[in-house]
C-alpha atoms as a PDB file:
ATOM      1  CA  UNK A   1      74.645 119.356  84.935  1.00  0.00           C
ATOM      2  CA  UNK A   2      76.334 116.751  82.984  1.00  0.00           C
ATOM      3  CA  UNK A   3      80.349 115.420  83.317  1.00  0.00           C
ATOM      4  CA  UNK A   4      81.686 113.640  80.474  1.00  0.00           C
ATOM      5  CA  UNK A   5      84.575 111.822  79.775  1.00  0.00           C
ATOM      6  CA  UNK A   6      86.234 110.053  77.601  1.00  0.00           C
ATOM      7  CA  UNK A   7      89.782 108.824  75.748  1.00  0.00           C
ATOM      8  CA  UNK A   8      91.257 107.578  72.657  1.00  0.00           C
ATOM      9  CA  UNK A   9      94.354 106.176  72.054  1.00  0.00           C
ATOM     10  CA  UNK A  10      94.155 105.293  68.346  1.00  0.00           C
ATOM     11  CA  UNK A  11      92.666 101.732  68.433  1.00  0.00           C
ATOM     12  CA  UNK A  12      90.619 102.126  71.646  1.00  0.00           C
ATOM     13  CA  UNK A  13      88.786 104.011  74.284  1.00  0.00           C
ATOM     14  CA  UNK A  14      86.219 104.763  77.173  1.00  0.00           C
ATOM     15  CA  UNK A  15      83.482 107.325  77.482  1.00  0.00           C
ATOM     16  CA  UNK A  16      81.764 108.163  80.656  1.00  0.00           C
ATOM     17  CA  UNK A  17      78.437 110.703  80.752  1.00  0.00           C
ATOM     18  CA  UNK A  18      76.393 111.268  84.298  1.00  0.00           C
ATOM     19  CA  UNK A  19      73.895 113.935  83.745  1.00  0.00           C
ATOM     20  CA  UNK A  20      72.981 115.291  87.025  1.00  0.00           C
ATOM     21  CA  UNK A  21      69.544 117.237  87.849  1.00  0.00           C
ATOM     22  CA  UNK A  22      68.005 118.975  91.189  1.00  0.00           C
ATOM     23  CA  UNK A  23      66.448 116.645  93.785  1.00  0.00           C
ATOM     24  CA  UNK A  24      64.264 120.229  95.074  1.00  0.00           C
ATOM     25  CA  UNK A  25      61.626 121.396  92.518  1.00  0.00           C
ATOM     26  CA  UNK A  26      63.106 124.619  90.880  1.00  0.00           C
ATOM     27  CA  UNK A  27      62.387 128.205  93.255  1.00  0.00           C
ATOM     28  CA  UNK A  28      62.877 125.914  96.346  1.00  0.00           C
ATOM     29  CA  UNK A  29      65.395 125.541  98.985  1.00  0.00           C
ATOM     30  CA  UNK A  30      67.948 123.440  97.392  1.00  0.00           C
ATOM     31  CA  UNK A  31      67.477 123.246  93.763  1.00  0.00           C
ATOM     32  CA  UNK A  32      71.110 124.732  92.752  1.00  0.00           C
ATOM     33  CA  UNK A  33      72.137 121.518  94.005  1.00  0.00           C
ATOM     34  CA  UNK A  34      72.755 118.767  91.668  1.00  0.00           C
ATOM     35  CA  UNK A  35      72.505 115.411  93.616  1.00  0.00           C
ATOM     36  CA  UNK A  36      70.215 113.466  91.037  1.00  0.00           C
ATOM     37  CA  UNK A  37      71.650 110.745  88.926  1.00  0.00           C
ATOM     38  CA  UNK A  38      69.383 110.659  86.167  1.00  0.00           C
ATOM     39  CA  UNK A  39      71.352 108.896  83.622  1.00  0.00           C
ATOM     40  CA  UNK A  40      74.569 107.581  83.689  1.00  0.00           C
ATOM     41  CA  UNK A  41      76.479 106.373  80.015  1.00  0.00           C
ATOM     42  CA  UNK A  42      79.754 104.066  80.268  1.00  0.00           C
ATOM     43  CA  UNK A  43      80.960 102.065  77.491  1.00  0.00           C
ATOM     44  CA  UNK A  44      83.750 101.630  75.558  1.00  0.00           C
ATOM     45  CA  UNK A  45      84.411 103.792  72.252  1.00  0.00           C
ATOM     46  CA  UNK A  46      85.291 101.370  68.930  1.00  0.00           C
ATOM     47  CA  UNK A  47      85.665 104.208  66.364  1.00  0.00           C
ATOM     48  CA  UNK A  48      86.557 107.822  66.074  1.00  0.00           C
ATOM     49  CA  UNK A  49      86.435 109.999  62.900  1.00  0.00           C
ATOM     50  CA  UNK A  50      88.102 113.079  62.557  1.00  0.00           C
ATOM     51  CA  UNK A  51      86.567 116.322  60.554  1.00  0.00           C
ATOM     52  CA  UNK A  52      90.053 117.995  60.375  1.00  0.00           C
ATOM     53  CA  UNK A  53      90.180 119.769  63.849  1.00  0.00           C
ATOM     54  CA  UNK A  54      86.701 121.362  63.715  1.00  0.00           C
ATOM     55  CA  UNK A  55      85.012 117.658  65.197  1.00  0.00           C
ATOM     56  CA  UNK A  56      85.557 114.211  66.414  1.00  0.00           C
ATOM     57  CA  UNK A  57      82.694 111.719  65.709  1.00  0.00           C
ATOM     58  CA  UNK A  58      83.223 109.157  68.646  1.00  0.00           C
ATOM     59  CA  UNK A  59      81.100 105.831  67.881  1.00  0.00           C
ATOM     60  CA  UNK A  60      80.717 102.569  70.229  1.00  0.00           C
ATOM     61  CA  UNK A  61      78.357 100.532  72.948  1.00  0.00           C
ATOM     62  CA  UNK A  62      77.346 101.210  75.967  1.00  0.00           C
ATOM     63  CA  UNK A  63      75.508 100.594  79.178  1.00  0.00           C
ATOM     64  CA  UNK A  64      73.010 103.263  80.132  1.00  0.00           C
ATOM     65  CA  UNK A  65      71.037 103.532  83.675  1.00  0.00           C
ATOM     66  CA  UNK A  66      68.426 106.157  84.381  1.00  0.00           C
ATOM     67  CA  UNK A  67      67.175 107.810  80.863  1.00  0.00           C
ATOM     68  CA  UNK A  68      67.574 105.473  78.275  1.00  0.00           C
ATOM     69  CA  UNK A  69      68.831 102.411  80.191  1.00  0.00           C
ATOM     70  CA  UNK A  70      69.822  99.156  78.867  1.00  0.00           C
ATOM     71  CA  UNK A  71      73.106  97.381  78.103  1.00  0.00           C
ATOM     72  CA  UNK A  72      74.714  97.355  74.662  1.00  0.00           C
ATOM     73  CA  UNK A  73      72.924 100.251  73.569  1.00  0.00           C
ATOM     74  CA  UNK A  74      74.940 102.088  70.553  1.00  0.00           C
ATOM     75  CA  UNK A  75      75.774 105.443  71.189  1.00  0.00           C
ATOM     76  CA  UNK A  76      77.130 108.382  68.956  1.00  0.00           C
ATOM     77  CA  UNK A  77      78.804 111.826  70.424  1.00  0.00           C
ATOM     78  CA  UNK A  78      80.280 114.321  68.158  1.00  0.00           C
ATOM     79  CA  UNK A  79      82.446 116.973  69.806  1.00  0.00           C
ATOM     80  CA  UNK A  80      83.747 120.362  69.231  1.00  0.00           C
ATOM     81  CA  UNK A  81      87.232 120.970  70.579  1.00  0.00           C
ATOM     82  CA  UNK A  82      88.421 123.566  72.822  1.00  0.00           C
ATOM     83  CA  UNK A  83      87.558 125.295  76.641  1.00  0.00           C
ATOM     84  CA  UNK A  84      84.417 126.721  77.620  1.00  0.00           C
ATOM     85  CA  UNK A  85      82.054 126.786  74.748  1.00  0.00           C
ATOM     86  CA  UNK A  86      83.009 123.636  73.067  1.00  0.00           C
ATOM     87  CA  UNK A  87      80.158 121.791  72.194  1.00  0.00           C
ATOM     88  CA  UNK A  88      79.355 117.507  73.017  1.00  0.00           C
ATOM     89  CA  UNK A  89      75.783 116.311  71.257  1.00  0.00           C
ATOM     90  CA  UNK A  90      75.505 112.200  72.689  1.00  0.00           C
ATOM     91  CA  UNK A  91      73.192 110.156  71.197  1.00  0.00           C
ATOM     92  CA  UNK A  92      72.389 107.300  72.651  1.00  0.00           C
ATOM     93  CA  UNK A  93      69.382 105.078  73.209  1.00  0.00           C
ATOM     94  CA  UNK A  94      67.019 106.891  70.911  1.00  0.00           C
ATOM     95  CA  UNK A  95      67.673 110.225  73.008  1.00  0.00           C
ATOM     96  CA  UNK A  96      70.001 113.139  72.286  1.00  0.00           C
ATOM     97  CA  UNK A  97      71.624 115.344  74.625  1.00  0.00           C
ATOM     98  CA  UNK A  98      73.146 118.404  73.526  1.00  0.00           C
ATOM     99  CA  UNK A  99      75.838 119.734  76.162  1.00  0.00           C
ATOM    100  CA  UNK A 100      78.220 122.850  76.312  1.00  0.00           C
ATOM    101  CA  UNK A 101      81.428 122.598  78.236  1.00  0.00           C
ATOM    102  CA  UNK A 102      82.340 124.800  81.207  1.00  0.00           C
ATOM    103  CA  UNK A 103      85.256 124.150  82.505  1.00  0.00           C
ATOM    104  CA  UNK A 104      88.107 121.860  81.081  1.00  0.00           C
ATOM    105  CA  UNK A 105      89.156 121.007  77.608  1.00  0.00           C
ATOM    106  CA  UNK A 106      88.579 118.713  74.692  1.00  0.00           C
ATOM    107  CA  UNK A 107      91.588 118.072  72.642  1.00  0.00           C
ATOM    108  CA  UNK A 108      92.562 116.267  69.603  1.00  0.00           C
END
């Protein structure tokens, strides 16, 4: 499971991405829950393009723990708006992550 975050205002922005996994190997008591950090992205966003209103190309640096970690690292997230369904692919410390949102909204 993965939360994201993130806002622009024009000239600058945050992003925040904790991907969350099972502690309890999969078939085993507990494995629904998601209580694993295994990588959290925070950073601050220095760019956004616009495609129209199909995407927003979000572009800046960012500190990484778990997968990936390091400080400074460069990261790239294009997003689809809209409610469940929209789409968020991060890339960030030679890794990509390609997530689909389930509840909320991204608008711009």
């Amino acid at each position: 499971m993965t939360k994201v975050a993130f806002h622009w205002d024009g000239a600058a922005g945050r992003f925040e991405c904790l991907a969350l996994a099972p502690r309890a190997k999969a078939g085993s008591p507990g494995s629904g829950t998601f209580d694993t950090n295994v990588m959290y992205v925070t950073g601050e966003i220095t760019s956004v393009e616009f495609d129209g209103h199909q995407r927003a190309v979000l572009k800046g640096s960012a500190t990484v723990t778990g997968l990936g970690a390091g400080s400074n690292r460069p990261f790239t997230a294009v997003v689809t708006p809209g409610g469940p369904g929209a789409t968020l692919v991060l890339d960030v410390s030679n890794l990509t992550f390609r997530e689909t949102l389930l509840q909320g909204r991204f608008r711009f």
